[in-house]
PDB file of N, CA and C in Angstrom:
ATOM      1  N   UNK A   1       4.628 -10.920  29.177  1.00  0.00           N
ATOM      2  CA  UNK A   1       4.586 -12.097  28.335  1.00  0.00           C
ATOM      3  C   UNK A   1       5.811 -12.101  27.416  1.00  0.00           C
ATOM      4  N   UNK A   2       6.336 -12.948  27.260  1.00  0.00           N
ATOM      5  CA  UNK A   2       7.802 -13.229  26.666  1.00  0.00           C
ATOM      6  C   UNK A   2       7.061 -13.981  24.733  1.00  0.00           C
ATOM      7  N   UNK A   3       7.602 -12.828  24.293  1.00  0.00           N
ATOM      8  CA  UNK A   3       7.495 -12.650  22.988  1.00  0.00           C
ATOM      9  C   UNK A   3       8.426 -13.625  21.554  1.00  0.00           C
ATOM     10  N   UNK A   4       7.902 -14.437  21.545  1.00  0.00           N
ATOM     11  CA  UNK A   4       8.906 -15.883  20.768  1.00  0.00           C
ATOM     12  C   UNK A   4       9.332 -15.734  19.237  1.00  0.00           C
ATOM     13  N   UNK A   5       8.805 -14.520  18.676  1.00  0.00           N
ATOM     14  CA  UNK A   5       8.408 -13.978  17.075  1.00  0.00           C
ATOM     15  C   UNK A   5       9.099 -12.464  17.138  1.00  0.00           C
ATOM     16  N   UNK A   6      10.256 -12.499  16.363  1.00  0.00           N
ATOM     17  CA  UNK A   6      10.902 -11.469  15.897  1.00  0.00           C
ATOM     18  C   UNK A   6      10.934 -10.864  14.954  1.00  0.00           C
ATOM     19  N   UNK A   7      11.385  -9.473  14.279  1.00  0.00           N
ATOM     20  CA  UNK A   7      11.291  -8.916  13.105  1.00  0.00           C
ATOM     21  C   UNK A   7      12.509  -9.917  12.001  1.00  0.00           C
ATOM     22  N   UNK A   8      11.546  -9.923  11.521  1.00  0.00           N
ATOM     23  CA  UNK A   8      12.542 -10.706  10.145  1.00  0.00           C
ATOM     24  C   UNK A   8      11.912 -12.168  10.072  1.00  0.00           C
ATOM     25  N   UNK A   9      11.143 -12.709  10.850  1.00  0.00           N
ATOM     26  CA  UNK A   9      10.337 -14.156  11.051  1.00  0.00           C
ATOM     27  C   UNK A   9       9.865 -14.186   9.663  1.00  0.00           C
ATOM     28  N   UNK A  10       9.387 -15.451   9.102  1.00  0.00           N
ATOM     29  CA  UNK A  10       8.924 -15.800   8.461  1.00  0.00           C
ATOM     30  C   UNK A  10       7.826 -16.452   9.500  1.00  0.00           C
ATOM     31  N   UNK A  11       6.387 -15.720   9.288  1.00  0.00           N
ATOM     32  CA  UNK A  11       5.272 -16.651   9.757  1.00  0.00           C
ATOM     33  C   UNK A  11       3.836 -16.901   9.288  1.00  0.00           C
ATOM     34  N   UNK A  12       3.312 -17.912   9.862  1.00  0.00           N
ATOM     35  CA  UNK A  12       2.070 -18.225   8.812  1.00  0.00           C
ATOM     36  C   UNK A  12       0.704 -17.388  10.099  1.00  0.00           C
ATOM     37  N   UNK A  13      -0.392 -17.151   9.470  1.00  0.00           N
ATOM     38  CA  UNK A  13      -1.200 -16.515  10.434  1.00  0.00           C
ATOM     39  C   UNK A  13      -2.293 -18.112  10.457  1.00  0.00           C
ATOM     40  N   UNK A  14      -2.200 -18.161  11.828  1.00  0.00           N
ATOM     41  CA  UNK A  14      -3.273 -19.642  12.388  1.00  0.00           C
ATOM     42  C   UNK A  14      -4.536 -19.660  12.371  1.00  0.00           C
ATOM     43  N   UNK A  15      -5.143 -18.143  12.684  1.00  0.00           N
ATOM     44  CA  UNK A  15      -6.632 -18.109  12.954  1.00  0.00           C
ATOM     45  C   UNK A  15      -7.068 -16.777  12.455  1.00  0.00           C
ATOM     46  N   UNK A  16      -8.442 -16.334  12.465  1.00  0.00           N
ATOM     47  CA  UNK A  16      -8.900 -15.259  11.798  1.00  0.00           C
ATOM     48  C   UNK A  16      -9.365 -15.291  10.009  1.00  0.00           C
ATOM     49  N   UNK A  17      -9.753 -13.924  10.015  1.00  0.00           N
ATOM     50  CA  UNK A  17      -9.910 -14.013   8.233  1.00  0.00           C
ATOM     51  C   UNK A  17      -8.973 -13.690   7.480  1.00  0.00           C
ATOM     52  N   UNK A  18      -8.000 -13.768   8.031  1.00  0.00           N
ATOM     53  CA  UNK A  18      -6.344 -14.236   6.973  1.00  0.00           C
ATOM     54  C   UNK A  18      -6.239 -15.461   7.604  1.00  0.00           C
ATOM     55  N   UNK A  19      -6.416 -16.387   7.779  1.00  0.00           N
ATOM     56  CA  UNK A  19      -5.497 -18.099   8.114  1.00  0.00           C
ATOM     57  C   UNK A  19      -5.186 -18.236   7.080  1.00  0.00           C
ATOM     58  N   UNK A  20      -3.933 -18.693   6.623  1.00  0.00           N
ATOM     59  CA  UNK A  20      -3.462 -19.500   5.995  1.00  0.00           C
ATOM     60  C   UNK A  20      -2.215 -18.722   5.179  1.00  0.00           C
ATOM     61  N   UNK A  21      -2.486 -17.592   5.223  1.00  0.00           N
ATOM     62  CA  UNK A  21      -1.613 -16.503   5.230  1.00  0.00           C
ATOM     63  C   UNK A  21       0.079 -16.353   5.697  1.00  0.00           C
ATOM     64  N   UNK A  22       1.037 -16.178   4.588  1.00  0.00           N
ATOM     65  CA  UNK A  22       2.267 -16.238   4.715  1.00  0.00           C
ATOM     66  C   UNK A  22       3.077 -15.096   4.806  1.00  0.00           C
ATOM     67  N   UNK A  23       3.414 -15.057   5.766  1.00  0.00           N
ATOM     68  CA  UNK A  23       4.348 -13.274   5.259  1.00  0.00           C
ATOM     69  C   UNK A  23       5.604 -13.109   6.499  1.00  0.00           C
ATOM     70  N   UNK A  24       6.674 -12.105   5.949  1.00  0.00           N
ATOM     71  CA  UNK A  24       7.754 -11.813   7.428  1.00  0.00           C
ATOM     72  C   UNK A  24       7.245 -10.216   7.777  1.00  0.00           C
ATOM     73  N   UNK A  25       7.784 -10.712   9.407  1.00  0.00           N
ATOM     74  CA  UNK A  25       7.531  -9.987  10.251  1.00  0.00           C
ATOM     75  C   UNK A  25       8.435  -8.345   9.733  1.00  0.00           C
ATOM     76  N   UNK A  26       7.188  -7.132   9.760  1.00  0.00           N
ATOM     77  CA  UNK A  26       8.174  -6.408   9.751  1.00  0.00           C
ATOM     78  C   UNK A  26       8.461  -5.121  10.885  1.00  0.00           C
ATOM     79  N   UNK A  27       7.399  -5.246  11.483  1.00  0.00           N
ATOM     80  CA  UNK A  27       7.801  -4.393  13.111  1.00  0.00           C
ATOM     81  C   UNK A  27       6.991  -5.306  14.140  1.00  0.00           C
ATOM     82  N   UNK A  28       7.398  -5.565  15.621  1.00  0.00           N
ATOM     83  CA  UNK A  28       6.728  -6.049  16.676  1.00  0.00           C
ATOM     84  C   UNK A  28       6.598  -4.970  17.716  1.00  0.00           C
ATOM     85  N   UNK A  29       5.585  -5.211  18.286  1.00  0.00           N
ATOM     86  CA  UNK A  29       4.687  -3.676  19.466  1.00  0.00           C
ATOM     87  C   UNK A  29       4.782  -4.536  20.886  1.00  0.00           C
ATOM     88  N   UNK A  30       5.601  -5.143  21.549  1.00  0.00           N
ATOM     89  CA  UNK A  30       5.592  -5.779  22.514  1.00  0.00           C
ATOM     90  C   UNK A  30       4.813  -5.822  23.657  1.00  0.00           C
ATOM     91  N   UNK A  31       4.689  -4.302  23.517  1.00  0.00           N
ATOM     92  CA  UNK A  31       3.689  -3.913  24.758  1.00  0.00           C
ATOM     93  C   UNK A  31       1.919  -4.063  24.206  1.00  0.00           C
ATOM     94  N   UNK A  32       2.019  -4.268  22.915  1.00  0.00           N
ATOM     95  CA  UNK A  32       0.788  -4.276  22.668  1.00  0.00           C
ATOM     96  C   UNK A  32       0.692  -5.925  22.250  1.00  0.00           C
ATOM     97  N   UNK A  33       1.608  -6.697  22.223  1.00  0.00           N
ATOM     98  CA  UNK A  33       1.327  -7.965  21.610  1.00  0.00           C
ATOM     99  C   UNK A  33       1.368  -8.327  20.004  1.00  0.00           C
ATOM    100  N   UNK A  34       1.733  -7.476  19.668  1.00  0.00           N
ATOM    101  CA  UNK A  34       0.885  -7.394  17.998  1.00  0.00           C
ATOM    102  C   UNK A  34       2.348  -7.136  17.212  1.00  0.00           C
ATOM    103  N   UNK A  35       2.125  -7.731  15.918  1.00  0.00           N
ATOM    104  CA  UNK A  35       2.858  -7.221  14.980  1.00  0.00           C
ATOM    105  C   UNK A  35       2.701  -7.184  13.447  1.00  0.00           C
ATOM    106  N   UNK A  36       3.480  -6.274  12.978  1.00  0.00           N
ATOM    107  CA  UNK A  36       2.908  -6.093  11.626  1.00  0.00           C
ATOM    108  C   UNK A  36       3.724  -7.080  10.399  1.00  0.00           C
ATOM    109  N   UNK A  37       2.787  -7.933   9.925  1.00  0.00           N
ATOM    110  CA  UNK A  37       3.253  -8.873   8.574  1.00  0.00           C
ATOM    111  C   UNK A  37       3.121  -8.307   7.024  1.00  0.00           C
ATOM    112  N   UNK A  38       3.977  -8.279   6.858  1.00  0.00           N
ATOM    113  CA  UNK A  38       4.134  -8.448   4.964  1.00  0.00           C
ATOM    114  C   UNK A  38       2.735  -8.854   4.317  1.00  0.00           C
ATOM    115  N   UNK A  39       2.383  -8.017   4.404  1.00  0.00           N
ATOM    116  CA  UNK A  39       1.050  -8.528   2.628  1.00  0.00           C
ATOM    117  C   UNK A  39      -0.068  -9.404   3.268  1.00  0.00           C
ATOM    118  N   UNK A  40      -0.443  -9.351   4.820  1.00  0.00           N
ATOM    119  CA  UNK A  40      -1.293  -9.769   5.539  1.00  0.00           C
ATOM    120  C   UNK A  40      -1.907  -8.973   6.650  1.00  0.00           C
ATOM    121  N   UNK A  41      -3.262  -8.739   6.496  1.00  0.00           N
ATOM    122  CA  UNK A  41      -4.175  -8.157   6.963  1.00  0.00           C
ATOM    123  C   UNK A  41      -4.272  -6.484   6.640  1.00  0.00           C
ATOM    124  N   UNK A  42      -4.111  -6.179   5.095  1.00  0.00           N
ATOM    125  CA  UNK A  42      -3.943  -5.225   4.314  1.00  0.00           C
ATOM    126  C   UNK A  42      -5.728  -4.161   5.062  1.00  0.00           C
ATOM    127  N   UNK A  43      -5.443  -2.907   4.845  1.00  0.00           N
ATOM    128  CA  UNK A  43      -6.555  -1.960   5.169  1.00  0.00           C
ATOM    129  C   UNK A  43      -6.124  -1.077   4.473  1.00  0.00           C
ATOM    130  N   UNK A  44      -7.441  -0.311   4.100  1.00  0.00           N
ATOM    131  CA  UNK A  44      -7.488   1.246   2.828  1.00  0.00           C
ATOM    132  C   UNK A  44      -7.420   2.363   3.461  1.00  0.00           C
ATOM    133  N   UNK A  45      -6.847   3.288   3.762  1.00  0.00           N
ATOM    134  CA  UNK A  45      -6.666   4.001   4.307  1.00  0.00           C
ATOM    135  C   UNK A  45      -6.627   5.616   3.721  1.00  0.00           C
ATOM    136  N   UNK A  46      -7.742   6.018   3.837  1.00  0.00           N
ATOM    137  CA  UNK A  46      -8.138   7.803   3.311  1.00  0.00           C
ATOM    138  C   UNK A  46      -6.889   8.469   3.658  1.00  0.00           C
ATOM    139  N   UNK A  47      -6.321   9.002   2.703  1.00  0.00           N
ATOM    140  CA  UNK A  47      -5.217  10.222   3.186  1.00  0.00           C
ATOM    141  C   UNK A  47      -5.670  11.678   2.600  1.00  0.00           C
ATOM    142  N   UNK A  48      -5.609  12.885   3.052  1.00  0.00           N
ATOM    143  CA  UNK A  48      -6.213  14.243   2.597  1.00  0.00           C
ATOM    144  C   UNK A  48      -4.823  14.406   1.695  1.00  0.00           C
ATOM    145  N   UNK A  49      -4.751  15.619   0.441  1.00  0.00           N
ATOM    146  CA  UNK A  49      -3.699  15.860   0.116  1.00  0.00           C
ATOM    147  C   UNK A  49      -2.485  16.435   0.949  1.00  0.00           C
ATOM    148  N   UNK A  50      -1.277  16.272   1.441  1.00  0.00           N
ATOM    149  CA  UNK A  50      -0.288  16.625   1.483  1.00  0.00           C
ATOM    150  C   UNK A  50       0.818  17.477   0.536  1.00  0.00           C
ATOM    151  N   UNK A  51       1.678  17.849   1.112  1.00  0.00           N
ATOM    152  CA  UNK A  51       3.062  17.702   0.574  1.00  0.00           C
ATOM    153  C   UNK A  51       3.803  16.873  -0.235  1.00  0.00           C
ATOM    154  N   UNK A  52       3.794  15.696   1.003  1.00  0.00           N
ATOM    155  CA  UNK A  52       4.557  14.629   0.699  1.00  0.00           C
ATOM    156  C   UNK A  52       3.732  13.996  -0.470  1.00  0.00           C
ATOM    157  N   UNK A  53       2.438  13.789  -0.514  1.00  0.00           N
ATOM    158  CA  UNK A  53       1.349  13.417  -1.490  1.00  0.00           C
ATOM    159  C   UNK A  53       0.206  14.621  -1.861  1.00  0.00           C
ATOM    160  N   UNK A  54       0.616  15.087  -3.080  1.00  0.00           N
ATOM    161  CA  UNK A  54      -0.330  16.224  -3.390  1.00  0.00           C
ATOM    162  C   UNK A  54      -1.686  15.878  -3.572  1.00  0.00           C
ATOM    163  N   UNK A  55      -2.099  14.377  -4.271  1.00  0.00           N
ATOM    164  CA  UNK A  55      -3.060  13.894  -4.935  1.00  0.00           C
ATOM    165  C   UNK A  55      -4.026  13.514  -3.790  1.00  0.00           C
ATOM    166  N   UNK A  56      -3.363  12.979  -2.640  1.00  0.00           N
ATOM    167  CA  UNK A  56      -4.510  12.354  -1.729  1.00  0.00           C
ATOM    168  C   UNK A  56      -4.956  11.188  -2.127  1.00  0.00           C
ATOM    169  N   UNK A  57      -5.950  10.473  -1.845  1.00  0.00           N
ATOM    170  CA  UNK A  57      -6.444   9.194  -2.267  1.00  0.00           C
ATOM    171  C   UNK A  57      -6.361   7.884  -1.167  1.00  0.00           C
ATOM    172  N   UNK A  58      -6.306   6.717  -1.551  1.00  0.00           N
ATOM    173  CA  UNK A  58      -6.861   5.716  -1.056  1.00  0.00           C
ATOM    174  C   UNK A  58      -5.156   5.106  -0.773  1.00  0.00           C
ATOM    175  N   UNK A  59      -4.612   4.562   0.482  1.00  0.00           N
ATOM    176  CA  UNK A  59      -3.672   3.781   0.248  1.00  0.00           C
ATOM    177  C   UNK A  59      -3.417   2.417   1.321  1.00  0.00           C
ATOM    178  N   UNK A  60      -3.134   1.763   0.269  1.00  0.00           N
ATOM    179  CA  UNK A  60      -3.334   0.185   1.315  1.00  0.00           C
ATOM    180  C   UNK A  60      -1.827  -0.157   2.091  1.00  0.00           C
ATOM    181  N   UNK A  61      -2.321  -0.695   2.983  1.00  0.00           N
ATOM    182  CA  UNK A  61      -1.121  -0.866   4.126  1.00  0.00           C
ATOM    183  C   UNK A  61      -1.575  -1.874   4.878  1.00  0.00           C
ATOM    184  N   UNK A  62      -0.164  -2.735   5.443  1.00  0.00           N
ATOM    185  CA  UNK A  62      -0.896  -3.679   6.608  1.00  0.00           C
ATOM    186  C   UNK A  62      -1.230  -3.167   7.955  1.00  0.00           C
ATOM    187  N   UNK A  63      -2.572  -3.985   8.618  1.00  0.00           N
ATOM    188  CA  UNK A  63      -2.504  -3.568   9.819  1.00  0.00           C
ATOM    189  C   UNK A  63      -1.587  -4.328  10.827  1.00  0.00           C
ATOM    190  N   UNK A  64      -1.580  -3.874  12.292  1.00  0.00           N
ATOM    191  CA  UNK A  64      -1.172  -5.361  12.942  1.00  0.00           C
ATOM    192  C   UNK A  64      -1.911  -6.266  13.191  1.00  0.00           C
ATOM    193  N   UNK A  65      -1.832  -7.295  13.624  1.00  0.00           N
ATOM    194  CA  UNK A  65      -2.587  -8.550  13.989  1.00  0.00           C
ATOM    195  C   UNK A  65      -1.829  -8.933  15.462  1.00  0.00           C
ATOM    196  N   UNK A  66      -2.546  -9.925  15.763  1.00  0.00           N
ATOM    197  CA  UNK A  66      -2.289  -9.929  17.362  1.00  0.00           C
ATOM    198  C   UNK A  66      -1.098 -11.441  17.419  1.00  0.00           C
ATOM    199  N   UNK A  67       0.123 -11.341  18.433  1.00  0.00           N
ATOM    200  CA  UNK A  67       0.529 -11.893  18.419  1.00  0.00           C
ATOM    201  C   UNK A  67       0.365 -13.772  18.233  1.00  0.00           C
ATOM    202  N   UNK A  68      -0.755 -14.085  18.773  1.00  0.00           N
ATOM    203  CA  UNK A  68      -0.960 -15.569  19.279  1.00  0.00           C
ATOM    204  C   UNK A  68      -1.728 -15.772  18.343  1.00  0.00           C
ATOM    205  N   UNK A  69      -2.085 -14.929  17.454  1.00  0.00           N
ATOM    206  CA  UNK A  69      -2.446 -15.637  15.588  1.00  0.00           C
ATOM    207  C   UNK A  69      -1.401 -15.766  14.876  1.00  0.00           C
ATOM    208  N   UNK A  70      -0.314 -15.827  15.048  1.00  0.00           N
ATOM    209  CA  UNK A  70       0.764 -16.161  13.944  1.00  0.00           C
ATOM    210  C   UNK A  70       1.665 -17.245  14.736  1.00  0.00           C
ATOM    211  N   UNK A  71       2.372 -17.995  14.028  1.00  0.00           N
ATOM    212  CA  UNK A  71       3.496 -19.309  14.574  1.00  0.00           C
ATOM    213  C   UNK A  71       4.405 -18.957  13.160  1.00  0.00           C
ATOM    214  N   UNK A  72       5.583 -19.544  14.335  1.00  0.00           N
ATOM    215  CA  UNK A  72       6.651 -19.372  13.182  1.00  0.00           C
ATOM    216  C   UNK A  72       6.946 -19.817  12.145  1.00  0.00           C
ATOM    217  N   UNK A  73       7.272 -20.298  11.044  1.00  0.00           N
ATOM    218  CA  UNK A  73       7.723 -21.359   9.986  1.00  0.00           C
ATOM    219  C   UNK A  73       8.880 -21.737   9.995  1.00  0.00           C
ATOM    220  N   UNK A  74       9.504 -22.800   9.753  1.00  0.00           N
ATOM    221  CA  UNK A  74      10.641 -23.358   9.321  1.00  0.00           C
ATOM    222  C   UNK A  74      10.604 -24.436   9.013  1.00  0.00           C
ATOM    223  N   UNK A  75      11.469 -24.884   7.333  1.00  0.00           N
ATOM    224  CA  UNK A  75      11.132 -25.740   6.849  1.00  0.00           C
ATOM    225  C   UNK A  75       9.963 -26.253   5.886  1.00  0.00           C
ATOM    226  N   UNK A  76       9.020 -24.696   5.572  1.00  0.00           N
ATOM    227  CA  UNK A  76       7.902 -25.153   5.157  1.00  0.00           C
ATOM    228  C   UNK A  76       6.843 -25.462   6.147  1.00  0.00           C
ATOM    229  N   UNK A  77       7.069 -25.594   7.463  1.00  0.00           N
ATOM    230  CA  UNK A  77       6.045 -25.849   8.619  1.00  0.00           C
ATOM    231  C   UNK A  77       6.162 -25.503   9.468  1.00  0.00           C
ATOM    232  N   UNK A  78       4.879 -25.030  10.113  1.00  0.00           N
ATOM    233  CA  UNK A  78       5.363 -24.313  11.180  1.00  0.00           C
ATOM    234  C   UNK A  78       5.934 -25.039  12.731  1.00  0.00           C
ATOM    235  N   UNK A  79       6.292 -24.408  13.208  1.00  0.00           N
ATOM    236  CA  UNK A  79       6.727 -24.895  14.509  1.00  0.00           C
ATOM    237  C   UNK A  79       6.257 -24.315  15.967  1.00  0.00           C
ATOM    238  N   UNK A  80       6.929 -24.804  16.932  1.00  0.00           N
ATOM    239  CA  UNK A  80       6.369 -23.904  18.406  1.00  0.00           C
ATOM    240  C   UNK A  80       8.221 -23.597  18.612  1.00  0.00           C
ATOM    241  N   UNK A  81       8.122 -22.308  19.299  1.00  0.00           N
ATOM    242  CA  UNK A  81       9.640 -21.751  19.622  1.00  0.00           C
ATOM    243  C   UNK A  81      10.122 -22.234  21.330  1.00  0.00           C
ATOM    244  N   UNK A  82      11.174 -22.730  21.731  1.00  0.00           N
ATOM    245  CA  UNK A  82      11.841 -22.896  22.935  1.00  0.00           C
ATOM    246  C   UNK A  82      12.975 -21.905  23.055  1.00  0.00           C
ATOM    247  N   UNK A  83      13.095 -21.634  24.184  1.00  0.00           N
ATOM    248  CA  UNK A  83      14.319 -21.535  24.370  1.00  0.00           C
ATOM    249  C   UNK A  83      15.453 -22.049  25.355  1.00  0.00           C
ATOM    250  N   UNK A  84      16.576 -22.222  25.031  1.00  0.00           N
ATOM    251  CA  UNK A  84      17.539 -22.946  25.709  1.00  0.00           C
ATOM    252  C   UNK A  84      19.384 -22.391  25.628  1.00  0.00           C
ATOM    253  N   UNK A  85      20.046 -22.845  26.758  1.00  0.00           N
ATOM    254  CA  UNK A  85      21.675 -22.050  26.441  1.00  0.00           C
ATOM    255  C   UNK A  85      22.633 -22.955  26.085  1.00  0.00           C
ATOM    256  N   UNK A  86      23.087 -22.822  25.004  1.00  0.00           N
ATOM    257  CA  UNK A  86      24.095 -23.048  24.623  1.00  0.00           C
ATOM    258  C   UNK A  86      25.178 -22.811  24.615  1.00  0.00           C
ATOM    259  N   UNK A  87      26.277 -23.030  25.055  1.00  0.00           N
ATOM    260  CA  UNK A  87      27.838 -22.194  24.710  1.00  0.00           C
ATOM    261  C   UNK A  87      27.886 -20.815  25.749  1.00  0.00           C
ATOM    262  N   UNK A  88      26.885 -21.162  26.924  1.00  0.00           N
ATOM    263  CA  UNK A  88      26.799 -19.530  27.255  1.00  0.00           C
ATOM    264  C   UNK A  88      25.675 -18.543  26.751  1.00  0.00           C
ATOM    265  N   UNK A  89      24.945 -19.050  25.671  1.00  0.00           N
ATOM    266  CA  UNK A  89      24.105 -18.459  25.025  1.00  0.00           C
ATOM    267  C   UNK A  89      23.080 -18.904  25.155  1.00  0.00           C
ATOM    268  N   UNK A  90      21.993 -17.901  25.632  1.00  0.00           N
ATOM    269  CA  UNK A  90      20.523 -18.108  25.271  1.00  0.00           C
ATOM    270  C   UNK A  90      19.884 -17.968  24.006  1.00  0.00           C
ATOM    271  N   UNK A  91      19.686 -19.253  23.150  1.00  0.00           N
ATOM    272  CA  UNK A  91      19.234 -19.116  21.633  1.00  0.00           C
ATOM    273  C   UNK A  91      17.706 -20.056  21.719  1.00  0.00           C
ATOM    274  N   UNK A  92      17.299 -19.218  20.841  1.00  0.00           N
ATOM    275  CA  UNK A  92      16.025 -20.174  20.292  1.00  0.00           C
ATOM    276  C   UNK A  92      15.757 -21.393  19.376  1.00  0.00           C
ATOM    277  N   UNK A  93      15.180 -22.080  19.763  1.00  0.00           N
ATOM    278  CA  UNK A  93      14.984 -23.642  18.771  1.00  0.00           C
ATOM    279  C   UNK A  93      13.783 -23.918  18.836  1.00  0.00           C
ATOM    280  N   UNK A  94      13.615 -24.412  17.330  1.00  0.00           N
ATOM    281  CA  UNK A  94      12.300 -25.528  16.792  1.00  0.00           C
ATOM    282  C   UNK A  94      12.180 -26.383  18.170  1.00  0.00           C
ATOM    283  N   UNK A  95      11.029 -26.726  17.915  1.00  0.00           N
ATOM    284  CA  UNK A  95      10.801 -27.686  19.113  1.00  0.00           C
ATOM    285  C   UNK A  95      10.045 -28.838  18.349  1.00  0.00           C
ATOM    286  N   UNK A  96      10.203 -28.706  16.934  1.00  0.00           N
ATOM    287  CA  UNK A  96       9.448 -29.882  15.922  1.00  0.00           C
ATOM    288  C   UNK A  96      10.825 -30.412  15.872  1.00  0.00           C
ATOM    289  N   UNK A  97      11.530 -29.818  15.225  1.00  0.00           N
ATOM    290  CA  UNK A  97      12.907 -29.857  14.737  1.00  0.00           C
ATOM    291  C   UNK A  97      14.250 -30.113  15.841  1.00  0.00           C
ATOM    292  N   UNK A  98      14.387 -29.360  16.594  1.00  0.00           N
ATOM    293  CA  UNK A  98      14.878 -29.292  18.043  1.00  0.00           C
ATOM    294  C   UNK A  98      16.215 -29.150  17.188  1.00  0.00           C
ATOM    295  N   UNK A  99      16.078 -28.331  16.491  1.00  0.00           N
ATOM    296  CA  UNK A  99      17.522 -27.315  15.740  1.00  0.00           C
ATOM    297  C   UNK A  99      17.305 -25.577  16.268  1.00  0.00           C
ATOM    298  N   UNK A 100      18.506 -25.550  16.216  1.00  0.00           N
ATOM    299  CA  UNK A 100      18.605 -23.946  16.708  1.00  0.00           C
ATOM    300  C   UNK A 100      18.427 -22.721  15.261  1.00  0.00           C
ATOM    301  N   UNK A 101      17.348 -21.533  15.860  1.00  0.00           N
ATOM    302  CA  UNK A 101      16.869 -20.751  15.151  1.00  0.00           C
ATOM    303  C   UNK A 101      17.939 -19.605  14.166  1.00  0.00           C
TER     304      UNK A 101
END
């Protein structure tokens, strides 16, 4: 499946118990579909003491979420992604907008 959402996206999440939810992309798992957003779909996570953390305790982090719950934004709205060549180049474009990404 050809993956339309890159690291650095700005995207909104469409469905689930985050909708409405804004955040950029900050790693994608291709093989798993999924990627992880900024400050959306946060989980608590038990850590024992360490090294690196002597104290141990509770720490929040995002999980991933699955690709085909998030669309891209631009402009304040979201859009659906195409792609097309230009100049020799295969680039991506709005398909609301039909401007290049």
């Amino acid at each position: 499946m050809k993956l339309k959402i890159k690291s650095g996206d700005t995207v909104r999440v469409m469905t689930g118990d985050h909708k409405g939810e804004e955040g950029k992309v900050v790693t994608i798992f291709p093989n798993k579909n999924r990627a992880i957003v900024e400050g959306v779909n946060m989980i608590s996570k038990h850590s024992k003491p360490s090294a690196q953390n002597p104290q141990g305790g509770i720490v929040k982090k995002e999980a991933s979420i699955h690709i085909s719950n998030l669309m891209l934004l631009e402009d304040g709205g979201v859009t659906k992604v195409g792609y097309r060549i230009e100049d020799e180049k295969k680039v991506r474009f709005s398909k609301k907008t039909d401007k290049a990404i």
